[in-house]
Protein backbone atom coordinates (compact mmCIF):
# COMPACT_ATOMS: atom_id res chain seq x y z
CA UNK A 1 -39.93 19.99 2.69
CA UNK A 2 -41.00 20.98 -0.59
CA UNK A 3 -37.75 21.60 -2.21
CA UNK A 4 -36.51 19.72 -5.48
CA UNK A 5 -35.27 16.24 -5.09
CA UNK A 6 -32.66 17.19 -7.09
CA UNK A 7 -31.81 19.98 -4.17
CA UNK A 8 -31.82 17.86 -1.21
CA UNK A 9 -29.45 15.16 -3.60
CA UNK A 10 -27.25 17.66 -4.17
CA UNK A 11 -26.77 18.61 -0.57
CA UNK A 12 -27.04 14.82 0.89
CA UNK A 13 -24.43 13.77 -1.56
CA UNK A 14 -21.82 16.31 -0.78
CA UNK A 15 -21.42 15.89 2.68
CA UNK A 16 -19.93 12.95 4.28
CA UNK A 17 -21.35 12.70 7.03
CA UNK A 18 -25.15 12.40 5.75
CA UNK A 19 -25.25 8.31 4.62
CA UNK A 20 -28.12 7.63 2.29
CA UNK A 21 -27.70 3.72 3.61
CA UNK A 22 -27.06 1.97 6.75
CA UNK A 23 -23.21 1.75 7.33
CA UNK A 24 -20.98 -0.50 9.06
CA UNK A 25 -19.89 -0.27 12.95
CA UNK A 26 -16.41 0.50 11.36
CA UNK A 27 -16.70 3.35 8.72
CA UNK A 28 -13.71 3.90 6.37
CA UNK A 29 -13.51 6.94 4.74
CA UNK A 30 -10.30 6.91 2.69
CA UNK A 31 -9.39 10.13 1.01
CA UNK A 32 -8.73 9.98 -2.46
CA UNK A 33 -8.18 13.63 -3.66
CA UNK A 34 -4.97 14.22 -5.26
CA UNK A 35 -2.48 14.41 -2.01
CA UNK A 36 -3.90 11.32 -0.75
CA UNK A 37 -3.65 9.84 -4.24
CA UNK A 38 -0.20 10.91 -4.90
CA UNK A 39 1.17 9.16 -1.79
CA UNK A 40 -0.34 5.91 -1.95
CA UNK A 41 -4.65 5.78 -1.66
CA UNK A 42 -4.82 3.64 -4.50
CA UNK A 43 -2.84 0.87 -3.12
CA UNK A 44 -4.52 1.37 0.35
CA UNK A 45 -8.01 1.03 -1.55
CA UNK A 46 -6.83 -2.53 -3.08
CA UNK A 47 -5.44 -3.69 0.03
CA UNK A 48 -9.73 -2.74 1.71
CA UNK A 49 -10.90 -4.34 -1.05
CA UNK A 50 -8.82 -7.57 -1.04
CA UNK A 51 -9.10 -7.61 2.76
CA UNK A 52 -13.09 -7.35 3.61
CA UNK A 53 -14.18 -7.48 0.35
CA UNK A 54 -15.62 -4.18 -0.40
CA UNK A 55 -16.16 -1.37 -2.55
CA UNK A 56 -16.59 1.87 -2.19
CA UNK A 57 -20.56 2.33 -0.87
CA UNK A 58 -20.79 -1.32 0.28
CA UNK A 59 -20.59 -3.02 3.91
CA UNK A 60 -20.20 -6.45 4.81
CA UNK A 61 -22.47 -8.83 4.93
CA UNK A 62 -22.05 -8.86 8.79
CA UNK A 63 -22.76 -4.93 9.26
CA UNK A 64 -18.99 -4.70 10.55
CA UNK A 65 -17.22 -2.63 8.08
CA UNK A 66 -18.20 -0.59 4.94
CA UNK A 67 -16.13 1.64 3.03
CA UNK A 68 -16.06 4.72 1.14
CA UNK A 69 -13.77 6.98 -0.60
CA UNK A 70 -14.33 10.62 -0.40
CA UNK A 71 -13.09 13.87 -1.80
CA UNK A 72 -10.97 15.14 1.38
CA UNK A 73 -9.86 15.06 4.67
CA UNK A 74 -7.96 17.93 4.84
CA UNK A 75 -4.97 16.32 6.03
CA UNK A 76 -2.92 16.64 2.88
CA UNK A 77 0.23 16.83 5.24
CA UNK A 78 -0.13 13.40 6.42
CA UNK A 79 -1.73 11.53 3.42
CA UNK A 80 -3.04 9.23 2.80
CA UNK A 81 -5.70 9.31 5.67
CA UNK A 82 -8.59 7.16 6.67
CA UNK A 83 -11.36 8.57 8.82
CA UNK A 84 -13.34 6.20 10.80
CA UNK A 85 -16.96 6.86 12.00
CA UNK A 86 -16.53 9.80 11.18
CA UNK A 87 -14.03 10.74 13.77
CA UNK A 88 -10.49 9.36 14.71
CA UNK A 89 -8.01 10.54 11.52
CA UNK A 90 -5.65 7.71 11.02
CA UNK A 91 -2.81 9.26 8.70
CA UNK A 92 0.71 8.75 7.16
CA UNK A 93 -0.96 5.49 6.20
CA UNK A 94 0.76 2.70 4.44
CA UNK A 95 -0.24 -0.71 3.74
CA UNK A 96 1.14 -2.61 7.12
CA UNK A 97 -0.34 -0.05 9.42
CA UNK A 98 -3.68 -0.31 6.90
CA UNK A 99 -3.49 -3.97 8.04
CA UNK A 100 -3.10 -3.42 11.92
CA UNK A 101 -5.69 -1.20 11.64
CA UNK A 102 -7.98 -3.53 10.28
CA UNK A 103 -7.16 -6.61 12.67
CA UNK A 104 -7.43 -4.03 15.05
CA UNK A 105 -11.23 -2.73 14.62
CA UNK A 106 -12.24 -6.80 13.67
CA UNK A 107 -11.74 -7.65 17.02
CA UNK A 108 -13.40 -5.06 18.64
């Protein structure tokens, strides 16, 4: 392409939808920008991590889920939000319906 590395970094990094790794069949994206944060994205990010395990960049060791938390959504409204595959918004999240969700996508 013959543009800087540090160009096409700069570009791949910023958008979510451009994944510099293989992810999961389930995507998370959890918002974590200040909306999101104030109402509960932290605790939502513990309960992903203490259910599958993961970290924001990783996936499972099964290719099922991995996880990430980005910048925003644009749903401030109805925060916290996940975004899955980069699609369907689930929002006015809190940690029960962060657990259906879950059971939900493991058995699909």
């Amino acid at each position: 392409m013959e543009m800087p590395l540090a160009w096409v970094t700069s570009v791949s990094s910023f958008y979510t939808m451009y994944w510099k790794a293989p992810v999961g069949r389930w995507h998370l994206q959890l918002c974590r920008n200040l909306p999101c944060a104030l109402r509960g994205a932290g605790e939502l990010r513990t309960l992903i991590h203490d259910t599958l395990g993961l970290c924001h960049g990783q996936t499972t060791a099964d290719g099922r889920f991995s996880f990430e938390e980005v910048e925003c959504l644009a749903s401030c409204g109805t925060a916290p939000v996940i975004q899955i595959n980069n699609g369907a918004y689930h929002e006015s999240l809190d940690a029960e319906k962060v657990r259906t969700l879950l059971t939900r996508l493991a058995t699909e």
